[in-house]
C-alpha atoms as a PDB file:
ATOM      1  CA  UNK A   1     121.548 100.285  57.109  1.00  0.00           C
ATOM      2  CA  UNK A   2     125.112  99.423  57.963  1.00  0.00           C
ATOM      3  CA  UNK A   3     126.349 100.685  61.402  1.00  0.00           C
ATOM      4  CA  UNK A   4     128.722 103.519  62.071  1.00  0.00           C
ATOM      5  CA  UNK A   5     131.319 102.910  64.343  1.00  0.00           C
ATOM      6  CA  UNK A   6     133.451 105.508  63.594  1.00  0.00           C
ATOM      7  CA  UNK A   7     132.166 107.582  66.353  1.00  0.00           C
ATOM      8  CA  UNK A   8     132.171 110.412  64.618  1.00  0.00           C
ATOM      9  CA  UNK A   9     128.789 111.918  65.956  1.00  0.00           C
ATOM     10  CA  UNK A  10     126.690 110.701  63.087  1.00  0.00           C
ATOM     11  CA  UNK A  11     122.853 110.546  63.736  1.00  0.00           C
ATOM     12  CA  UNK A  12     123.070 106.562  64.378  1.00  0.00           C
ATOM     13  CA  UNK A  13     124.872 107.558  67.637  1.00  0.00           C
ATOM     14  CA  UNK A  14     122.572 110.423  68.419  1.00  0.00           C
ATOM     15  CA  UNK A  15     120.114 107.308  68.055  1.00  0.00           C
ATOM     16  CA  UNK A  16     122.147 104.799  70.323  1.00  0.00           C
ATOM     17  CA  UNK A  17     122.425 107.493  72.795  1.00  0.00           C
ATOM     18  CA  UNK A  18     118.249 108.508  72.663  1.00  0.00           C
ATOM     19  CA  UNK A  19     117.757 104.631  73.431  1.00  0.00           C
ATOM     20  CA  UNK A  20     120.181 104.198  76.200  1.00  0.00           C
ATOM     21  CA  UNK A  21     118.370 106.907  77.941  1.00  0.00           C
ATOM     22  CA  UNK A  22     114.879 106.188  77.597  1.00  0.00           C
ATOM     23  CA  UNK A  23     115.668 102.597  78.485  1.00  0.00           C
ATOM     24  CA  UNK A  24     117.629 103.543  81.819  1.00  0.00           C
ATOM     25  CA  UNK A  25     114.525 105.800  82.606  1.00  0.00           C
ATOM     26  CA  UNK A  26     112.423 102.768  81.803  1.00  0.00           C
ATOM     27  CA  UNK A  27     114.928 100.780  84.346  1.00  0.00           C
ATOM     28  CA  UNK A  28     114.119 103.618  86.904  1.00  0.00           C
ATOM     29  CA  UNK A  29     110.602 103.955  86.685  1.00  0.00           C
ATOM     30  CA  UNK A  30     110.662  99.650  86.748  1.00  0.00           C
ATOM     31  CA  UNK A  31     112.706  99.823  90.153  1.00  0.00           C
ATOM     32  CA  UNK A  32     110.681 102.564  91.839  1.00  0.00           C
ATOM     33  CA  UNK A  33     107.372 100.452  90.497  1.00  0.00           C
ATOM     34  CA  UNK A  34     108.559  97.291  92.023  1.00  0.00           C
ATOM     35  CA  UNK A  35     109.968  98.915  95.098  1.00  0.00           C
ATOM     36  CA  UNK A  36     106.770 100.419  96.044  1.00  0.00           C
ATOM     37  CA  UNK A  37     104.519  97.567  95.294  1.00  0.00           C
ATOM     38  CA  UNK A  38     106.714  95.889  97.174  1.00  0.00           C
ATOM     39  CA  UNK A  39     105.772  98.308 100.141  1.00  0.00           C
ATOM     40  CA  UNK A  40     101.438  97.585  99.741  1.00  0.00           C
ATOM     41  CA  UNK A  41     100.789  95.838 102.963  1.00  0.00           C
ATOM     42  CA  UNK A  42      98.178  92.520 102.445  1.00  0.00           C
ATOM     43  CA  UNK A  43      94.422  93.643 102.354  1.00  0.00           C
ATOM     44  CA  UNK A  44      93.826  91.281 105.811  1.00  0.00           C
ATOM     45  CA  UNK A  45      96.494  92.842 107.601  1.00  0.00           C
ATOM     46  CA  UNK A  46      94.046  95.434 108.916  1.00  0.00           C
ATOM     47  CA  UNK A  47      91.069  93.580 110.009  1.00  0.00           C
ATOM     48  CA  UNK A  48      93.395  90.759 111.474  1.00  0.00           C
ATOM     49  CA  UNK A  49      95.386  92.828 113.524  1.00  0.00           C
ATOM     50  CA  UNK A  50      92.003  94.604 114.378  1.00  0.00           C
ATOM     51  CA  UNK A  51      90.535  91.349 115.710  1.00  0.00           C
ATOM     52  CA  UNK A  52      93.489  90.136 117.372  1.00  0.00           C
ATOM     53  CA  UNK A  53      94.133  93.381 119.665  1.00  0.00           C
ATOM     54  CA  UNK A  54      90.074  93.607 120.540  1.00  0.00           C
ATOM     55  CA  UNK A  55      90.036  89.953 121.367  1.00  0.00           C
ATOM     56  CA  UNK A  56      93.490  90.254 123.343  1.00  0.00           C
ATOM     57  CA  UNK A  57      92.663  93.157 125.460  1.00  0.00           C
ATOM     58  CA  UNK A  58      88.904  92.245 125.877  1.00  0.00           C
ATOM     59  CA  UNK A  59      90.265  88.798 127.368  1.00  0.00           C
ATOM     60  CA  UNK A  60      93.029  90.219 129.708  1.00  0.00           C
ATOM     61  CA  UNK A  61      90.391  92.335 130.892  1.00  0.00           C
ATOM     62  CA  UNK A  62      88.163  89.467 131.816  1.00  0.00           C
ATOM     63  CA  UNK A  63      91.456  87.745 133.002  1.00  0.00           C
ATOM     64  CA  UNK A  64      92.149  90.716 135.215  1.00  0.00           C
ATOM     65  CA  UNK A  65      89.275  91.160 137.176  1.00  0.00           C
ATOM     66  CA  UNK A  66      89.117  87.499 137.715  1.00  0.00           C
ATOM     67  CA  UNK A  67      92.617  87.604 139.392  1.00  0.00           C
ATOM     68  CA  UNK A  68      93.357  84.261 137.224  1.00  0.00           C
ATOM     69  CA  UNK A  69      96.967  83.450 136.874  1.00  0.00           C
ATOM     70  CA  UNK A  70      96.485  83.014 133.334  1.00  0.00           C
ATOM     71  CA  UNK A  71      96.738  86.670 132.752  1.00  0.00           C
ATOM     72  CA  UNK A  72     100.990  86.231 132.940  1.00  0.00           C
ATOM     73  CA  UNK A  73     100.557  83.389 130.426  1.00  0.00           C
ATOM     74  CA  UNK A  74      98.245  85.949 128.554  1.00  0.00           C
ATOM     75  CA  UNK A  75     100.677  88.616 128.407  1.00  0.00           C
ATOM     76  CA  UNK A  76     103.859  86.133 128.262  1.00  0.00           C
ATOM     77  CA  UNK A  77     103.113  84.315 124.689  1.00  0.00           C
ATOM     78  CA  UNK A  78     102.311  87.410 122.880  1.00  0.00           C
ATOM     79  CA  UNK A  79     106.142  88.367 123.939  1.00  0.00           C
ATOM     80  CA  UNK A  80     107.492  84.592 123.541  1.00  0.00           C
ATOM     81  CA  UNK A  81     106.435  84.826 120.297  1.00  0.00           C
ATOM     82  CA  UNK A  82     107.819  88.192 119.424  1.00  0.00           C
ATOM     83  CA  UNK A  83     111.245  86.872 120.844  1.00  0.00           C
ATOM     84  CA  UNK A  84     110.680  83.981 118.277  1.00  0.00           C
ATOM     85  CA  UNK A  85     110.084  86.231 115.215  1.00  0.00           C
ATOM     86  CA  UNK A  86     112.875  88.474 116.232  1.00  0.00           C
ATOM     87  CA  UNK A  87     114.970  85.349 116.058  1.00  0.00           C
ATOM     88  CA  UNK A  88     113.818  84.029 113.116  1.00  0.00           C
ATOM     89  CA  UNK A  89     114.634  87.013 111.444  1.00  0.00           C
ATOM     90  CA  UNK A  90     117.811  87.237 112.711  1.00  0.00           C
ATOM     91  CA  UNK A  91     118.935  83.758 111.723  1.00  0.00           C
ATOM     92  CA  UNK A  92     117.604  84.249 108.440  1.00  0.00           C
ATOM     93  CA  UNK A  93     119.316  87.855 107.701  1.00  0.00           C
ATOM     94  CA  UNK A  94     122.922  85.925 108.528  1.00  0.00           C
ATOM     95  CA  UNK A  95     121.910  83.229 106.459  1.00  0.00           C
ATOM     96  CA  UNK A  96     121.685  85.919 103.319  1.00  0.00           C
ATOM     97  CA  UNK A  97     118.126  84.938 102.628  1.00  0.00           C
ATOM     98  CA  UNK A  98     117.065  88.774 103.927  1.00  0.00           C
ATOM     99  CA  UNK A  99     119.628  91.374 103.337  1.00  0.00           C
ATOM    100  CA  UNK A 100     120.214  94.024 105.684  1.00  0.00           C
ATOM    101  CA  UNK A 101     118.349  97.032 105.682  1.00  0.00           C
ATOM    102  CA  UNK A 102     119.567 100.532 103.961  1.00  0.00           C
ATOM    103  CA  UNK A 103     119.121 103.536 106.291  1.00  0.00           C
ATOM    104  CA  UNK A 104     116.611 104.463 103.782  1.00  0.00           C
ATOM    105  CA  UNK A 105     114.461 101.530 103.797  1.00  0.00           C
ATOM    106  CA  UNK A 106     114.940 101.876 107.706  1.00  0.00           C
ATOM    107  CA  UNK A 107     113.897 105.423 107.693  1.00  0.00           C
ATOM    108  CA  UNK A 108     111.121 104.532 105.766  1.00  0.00           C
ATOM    109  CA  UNK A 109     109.933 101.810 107.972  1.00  0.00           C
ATOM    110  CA  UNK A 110     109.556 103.668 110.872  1.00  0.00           C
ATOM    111  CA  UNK A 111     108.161 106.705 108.679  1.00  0.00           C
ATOM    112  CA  UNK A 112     105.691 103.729 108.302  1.00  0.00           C
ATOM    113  CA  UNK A 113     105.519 102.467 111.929  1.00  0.00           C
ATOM    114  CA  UNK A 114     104.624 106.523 112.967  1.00  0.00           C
ATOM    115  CA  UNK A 115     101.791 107.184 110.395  1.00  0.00           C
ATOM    116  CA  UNK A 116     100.006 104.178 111.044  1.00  0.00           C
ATOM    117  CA  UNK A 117     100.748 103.652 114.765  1.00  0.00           C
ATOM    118  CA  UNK A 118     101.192 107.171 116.458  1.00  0.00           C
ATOM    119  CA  UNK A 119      97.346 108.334 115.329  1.00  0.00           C
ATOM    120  CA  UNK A 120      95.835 105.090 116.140  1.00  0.00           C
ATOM    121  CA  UNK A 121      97.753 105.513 120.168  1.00  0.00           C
ATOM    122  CA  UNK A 122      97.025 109.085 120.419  1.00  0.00           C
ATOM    123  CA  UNK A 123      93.027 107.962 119.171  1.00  0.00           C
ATOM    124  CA  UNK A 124      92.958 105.021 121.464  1.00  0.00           C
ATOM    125  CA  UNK A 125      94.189 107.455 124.249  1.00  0.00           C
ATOM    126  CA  UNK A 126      91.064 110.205 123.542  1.00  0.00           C
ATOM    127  CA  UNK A 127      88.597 107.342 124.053  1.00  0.00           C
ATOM    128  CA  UNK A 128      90.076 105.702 126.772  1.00  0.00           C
ATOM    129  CA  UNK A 129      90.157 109.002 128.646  1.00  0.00           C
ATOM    130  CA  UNK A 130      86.701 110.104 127.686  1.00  0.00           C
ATOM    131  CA  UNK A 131      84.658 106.804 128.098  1.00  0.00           C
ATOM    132  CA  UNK A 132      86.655 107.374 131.808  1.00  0.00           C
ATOM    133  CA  UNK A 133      85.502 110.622 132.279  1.00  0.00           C
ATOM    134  CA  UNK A 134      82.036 110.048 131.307  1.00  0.00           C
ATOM    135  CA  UNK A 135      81.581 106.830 134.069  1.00  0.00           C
ATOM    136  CA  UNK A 136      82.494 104.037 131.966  1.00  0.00           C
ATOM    137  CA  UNK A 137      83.680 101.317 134.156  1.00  0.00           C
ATOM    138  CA  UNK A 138      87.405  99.305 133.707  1.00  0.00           C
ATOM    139  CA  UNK A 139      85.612  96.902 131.776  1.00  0.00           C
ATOM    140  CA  UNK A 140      83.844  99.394 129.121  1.00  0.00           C
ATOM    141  CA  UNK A 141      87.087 101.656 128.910  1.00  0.00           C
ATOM    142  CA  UNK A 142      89.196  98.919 127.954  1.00  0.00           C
ATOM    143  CA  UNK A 143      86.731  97.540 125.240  1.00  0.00           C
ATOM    144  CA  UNK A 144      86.649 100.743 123.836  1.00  0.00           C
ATOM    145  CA  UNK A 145      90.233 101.545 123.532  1.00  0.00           C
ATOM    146  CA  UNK A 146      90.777  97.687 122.068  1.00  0.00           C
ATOM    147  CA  UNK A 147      87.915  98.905 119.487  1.00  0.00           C
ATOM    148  CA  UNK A 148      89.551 101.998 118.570  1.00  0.00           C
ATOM    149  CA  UNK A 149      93.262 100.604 118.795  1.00  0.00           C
ATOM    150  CA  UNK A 150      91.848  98.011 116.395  1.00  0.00           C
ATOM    151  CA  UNK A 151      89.996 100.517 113.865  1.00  0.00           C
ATOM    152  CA  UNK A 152      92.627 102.678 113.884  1.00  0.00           C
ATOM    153  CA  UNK A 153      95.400  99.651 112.706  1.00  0.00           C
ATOM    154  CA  UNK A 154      92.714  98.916 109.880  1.00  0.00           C
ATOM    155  CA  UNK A 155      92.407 102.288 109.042  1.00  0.00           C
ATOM    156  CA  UNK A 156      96.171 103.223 109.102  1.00  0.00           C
ATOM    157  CA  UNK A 157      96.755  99.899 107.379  1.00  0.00           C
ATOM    158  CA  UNK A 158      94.298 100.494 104.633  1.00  0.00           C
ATOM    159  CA  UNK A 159      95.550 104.814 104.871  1.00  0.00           C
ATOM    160  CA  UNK A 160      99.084 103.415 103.821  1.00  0.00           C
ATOM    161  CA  UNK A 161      98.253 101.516 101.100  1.00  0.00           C
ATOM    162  CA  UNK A 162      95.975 104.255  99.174  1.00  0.00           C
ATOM    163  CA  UNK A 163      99.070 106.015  99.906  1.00  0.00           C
ATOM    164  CA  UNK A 164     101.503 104.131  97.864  1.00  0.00           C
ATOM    165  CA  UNK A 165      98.997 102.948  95.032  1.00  0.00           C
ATOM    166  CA  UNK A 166      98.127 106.717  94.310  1.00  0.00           C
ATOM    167  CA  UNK A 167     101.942 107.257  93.756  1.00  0.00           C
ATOM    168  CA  UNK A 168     101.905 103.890  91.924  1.00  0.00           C
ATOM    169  CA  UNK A 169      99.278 105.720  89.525  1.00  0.00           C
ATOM    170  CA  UNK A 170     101.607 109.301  89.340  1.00  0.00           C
ATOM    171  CA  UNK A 171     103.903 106.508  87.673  1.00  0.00           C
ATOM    172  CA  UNK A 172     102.218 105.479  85.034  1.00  0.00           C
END
């Protein structure tokens, strides 16, 4: 079949035309696919970052009511390391290797940062104050806001991605 070029609305260009949509919808689709996949936080994220805030708090407890000077260390490298991150970051997003973010994929990081963090506080918060209010000493309070504050990361962790691989699924 010999191509027209003529332009002159024959059904070869209805044809071209058909194509070039579907395969900038295909593009799309492709994009938003990889974007959100690109969004599914690692599977240990939650039960690390559980474990690491119940051991943390559980041992600046113990560090507290020993009156050790440790406990500045203990709250100092946690922060030190932060600073570290921060800069690593930094040097690397002036380097080019990370670009800078959109004020959409800003908005939706703290859209992330809210869901998964502002249930797991407010949670953490309605233990604390009712293992308080029942008797439960410094020691027991703490542990069970570290418990909860760790549940509640795995949960919002694990809450996100379900999230973002049911709209993975709408996709397809």
């Amino acid at each position: 079949m010999e191509e027209n070029t003529t332009g002159d609305g024959s059904h070869e260009d209805t044809l071209s035309a058909d194509a070039a949509t579907s395969a900038l919808r295909d593009i799309a689709a492709a994009r938003t696919r990889a974007r959100l996949q690109a969004r599914i936080l690692p599977a240990w994220y939650g039960p690390t970052s559980g474990a690491v805030l119940g051991i943390y708090f559980v041992v600046a407890q113990r560090l507290l009511e020993a009156d050790r000077i440790l406990v500045q260390q203990w709250v100092l490298w946690p922060l030190a390391g932060l600073v570290v991150f921060a800069l690593r970051r930094a040097l690397r997003r002036s380097r080019g290797v990370i670009q800078p973010r959109s004020a959409e994929s800003g908005a939706e990081r703290r859209k992330q940062i809210l869901t998964i963090l502002a249930p797991t506080i407010a949670a953490a918060g309605l233990v604390g104050g009712v293992c308080w209010a029942v008797g439960g000493g410094a020691h027991a309070t703490v542990v069970a806001v570290a418990v909860t504050l760790g549940l509640g990361y795995w949960a919002g962790f694990a809450r996100h991605n379900a999230v973002i691989r049911r709209q993975l699924q709408e996709l397809v």
